[in-house]
Protein backbone atom coordinates (compact mmCIF):
# COMPACT_ATOMS: atom_id res chain seq x y z
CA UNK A 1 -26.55 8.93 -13.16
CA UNK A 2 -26.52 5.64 -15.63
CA UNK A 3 -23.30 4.94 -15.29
CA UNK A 4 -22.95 2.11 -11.92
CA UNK A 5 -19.71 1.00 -10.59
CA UNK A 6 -18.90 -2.25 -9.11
CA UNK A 7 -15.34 -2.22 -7.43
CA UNK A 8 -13.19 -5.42 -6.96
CA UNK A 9 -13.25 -7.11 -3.62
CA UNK A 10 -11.74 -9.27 -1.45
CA UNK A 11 -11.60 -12.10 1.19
CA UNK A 12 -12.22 -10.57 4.65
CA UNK A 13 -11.42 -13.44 6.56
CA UNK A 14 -8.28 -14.32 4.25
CA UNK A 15 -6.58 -10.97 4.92
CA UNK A 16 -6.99 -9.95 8.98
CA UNK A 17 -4.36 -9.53 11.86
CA UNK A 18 -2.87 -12.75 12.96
CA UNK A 19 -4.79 -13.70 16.08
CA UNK A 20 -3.56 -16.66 18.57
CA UNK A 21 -0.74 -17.60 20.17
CA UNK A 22 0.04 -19.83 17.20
CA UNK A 23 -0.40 -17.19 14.49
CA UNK A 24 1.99 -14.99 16.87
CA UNK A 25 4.79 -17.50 17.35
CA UNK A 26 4.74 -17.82 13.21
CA UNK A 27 4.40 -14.47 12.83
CA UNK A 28 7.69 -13.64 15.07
CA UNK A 29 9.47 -16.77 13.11
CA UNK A 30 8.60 -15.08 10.04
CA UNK A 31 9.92 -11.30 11.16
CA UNK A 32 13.42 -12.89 12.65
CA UNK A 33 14.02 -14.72 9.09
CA UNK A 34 13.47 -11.70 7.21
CA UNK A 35 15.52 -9.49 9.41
CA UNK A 36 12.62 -6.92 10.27
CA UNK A 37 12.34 -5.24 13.55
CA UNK A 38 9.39 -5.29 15.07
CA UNK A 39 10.39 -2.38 17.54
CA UNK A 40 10.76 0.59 14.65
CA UNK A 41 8.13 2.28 13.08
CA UNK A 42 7.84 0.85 9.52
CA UNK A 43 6.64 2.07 6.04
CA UNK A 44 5.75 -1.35 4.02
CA UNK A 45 5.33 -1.58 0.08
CA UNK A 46 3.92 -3.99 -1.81
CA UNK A 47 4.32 -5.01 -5.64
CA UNK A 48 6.06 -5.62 -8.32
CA UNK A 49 8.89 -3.55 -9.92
CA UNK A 50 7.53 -1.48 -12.86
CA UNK A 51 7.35 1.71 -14.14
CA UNK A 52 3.57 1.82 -13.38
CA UNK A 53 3.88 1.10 -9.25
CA UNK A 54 6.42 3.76 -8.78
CA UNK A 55 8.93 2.08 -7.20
CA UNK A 56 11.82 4.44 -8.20
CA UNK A 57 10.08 7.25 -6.96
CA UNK A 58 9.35 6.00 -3.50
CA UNK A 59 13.14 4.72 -2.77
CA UNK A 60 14.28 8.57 -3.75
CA UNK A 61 11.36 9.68 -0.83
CA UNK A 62 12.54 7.40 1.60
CA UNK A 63 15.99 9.46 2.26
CA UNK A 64 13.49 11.89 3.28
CA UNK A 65 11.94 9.77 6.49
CA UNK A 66 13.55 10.13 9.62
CA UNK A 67 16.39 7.93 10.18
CA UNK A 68 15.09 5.59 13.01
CA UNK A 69 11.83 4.15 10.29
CA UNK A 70 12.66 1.13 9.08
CA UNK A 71 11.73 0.70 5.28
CA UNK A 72 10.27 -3.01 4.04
CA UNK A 73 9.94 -3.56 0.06
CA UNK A 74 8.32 -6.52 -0.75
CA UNK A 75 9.09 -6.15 -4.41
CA UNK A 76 10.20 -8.67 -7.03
CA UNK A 77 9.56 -9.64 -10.87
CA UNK A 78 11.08 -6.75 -12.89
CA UNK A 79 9.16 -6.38 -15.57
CA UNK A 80 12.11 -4.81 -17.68
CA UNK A 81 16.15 -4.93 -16.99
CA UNK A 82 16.26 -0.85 -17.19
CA UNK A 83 14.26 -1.01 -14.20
CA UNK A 84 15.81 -3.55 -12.32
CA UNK A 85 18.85 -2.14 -12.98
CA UNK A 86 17.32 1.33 -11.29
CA UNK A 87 15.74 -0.04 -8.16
CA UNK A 88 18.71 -1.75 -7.52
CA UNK A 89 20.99 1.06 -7.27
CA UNK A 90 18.44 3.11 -5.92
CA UNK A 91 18.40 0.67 -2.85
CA UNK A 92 22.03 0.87 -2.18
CA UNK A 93 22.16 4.44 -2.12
CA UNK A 94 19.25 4.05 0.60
CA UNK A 95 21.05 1.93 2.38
CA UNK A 96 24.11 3.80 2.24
CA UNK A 97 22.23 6.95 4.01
CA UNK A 98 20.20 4.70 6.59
CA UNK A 99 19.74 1.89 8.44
CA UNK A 100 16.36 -0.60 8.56
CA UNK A 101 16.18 -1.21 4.47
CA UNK A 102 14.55 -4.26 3.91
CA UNK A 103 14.23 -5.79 0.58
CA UNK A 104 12.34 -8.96 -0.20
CA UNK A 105 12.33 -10.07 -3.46
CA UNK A 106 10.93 -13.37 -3.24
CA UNK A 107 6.84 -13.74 -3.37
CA UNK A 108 6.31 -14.53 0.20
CA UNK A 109 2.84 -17.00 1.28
CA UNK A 110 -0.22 -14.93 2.19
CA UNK A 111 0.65 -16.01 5.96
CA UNK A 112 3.92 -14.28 6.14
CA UNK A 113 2.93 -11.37 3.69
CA UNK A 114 0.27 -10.65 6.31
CA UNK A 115 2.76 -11.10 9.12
CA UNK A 116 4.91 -8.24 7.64
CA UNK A 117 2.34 -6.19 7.12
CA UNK A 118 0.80 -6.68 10.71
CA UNK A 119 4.30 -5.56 11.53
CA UNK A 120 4.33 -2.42 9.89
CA UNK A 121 2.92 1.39 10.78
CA UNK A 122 2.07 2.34 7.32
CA UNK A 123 0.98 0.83 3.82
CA UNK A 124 2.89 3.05 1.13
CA UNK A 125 1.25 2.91 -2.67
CA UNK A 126 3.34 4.84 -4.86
CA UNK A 127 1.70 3.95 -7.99
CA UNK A 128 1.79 6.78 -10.95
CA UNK A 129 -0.94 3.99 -12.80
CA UNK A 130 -3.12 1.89 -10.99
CA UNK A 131 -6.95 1.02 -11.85
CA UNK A 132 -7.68 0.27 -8.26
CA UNK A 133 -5.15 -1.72 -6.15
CA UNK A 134 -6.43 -4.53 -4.69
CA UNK A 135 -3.21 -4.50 -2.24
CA UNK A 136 -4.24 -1.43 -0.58
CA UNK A 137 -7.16 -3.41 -0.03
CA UNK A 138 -5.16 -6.14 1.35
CA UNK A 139 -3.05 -3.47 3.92
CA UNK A 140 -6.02 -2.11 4.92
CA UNK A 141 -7.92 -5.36 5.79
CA UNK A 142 -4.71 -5.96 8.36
CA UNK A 143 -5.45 -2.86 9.71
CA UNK A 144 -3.30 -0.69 7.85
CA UNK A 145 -3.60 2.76 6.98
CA UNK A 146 -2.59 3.98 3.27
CA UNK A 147 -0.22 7.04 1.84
CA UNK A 148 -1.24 6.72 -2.12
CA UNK A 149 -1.28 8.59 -4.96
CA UNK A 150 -3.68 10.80 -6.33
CA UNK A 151 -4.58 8.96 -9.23
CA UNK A 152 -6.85 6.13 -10.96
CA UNK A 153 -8.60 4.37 -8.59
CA UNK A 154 -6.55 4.59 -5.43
CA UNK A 155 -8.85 7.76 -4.08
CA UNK A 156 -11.84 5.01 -4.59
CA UNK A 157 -10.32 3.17 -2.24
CA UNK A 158 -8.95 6.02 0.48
CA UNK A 159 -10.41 8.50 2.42
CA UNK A 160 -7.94 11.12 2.67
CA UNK A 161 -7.65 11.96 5.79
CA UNK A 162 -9.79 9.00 7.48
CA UNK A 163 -8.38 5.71 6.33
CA UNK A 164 -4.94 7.46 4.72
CA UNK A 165 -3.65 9.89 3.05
CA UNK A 166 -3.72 10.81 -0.57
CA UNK A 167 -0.10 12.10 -2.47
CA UNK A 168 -1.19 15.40 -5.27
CA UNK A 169 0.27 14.05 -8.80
CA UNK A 170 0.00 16.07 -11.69
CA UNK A 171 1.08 13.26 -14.35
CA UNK A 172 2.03 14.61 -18.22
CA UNK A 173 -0.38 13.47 -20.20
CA UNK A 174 1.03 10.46 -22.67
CA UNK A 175 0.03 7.68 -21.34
CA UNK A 176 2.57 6.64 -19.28
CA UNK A 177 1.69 8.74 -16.00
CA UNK A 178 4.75 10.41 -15.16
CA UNK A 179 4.70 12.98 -12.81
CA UNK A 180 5.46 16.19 -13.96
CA UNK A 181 7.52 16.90 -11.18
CA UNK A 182 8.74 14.13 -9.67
CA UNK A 183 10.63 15.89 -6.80
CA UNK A 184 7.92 17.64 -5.93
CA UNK A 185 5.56 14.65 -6.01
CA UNK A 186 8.91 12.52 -4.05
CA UNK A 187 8.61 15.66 -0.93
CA UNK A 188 4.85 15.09 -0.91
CA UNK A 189 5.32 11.77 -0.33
CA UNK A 190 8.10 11.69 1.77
CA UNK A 191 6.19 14.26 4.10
CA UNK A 192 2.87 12.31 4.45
CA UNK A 193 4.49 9.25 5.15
CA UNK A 194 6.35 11.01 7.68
CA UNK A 195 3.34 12.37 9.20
CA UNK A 196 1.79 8.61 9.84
CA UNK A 197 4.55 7.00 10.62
CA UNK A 198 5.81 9.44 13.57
CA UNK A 199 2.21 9.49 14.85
CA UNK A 200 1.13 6.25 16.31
CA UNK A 201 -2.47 7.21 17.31
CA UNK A 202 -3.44 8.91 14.16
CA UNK A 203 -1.75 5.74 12.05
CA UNK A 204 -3.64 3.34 14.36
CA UNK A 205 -6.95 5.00 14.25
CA UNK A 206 -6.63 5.08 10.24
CA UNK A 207 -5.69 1.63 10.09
CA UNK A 208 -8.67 0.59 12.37
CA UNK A 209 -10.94 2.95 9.87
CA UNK A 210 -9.94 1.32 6.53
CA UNK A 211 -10.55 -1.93 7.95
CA UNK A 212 -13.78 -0.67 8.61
CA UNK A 213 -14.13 0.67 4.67
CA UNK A 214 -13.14 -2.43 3.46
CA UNK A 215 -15.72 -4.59 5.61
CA UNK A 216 -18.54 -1.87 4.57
CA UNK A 217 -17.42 -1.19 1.03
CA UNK A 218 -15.21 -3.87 -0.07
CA UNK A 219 -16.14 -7.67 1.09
CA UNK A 220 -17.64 -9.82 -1.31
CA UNK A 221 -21.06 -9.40 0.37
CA UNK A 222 -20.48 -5.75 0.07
CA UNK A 223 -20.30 -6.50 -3.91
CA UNK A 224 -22.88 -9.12 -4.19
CA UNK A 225 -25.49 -6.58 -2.88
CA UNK A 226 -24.02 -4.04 -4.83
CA UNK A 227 -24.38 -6.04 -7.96
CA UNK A 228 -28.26 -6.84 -7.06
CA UNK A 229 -28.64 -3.30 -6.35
CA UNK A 230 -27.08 -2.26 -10.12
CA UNK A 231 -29.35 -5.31 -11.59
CA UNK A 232 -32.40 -4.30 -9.29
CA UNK A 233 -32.33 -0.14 -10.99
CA UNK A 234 -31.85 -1.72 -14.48
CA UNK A 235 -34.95 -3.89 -13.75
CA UNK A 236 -36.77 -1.07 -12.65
CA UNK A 237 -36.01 1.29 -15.51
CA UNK A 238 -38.40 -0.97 -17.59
């Protein structure tokens, strides 16, 4: 009961669905450079290539989705050439089994990032480490709902089952949070994705409740009346 937390927050009106014919034009311009499709459904991920965000584990899922979902991996700045080395290969196998892999490596503006992710069906956080994730955030301010992993804070940030849904992880225990099975934990993945992504209506009505969550829960005026409210109950305790 003494312990308060204060999550992380963001910028409401930095990270919403592009709105006006403007915005739209861009947005398209933006889609056609980067050779997406806005036509197929779409799992999106977001981060950079380390062991921590799982990377690795998500590209061996993905030859699990059905073959028409398109795949986008915003990911760049290998933090080690082991792992770069990995992803890479990992990604042409992908793309030798299916069509619709896109990989961006470079860090794209917030306007674009946004357009990509306004694109996409589903926000995919494969993270084996991961305090909170202020991307998932991010996805879910577009109106995006989230598949992530059972662990740290990502289940402070979803609702399984109302704003995404959660991957089970049991991680061995030394620090570096690697699953104990990983092809177990890959399947789980690969099966919840599956279930947003081929299910418009549930995706969309998940997306439009962790944009909800985030404007509740997650907006700076969310945390600046949190804060009082932690400063307020010390105050109070005399």
């Amino acid at each position: 009961e003494r312990v308060k937390v204060v999550h992380n927050g963001i910028d409401l009106e930095a990270w919403k669905h592009p709105q006006g014919q403007e915005a739209d034009a861009a947005a398209t311009a933006t889609l056609k450079r980067l050779g997406i499709d806005p036509d197929r459904p779409t799992v999106v991920f977001v981060g950079r290539i380390t062991r921590q965000k799982g990377l690795p584990h998500l590209l061996r899922a993905c030859e699990q989705l059905p073959a028409d979902v398109q795949v986008i991996l915003c990911a760049g700045a290998p933090d080690t050439p082991e792992i770069k080395a990995e992803v890479e290969g990992l990604v042409a196998r992908l793309r030798e089994k299916r069509t619709g892999v896109v990989w961006i490596e470079e860090m794209l503006p917030r306007p674009e990032l946004i357009a990509v992710l306004a694109a996409s069906d589903v926000f995919v956080c494969p993270s084996v480490y991961e305090p909170l994730g202020i991307v998932n955030l991010e996805a879910m301010a577009v109106g995006l709902p989230v598949v992530g992993s059972a662990t740290g804070g990502i289940p402070d940030v979803i609702v399984d089952g109302e704003t995404g849904l959660l991957v089970p992880i049991e991680q061995v225990q030394d620090g570096t949070g690697t699953p104990i099975d990983p092809a177990r934990f890959e399947a789980d993945l690969a099966e919840r994705l599956t279930t947003l992504v081929t299910d418009t209506e549930t995706a969309r009505t998940m997306g439009q409740a962790a944009r909800r969550r985030v404007e509740e829960h997650f907006a700076w005026e969310a945390i600046a009346q949190r804060t009082m409210d932690v400063y307020n109950w010390v105050l109070a305790q005399g």
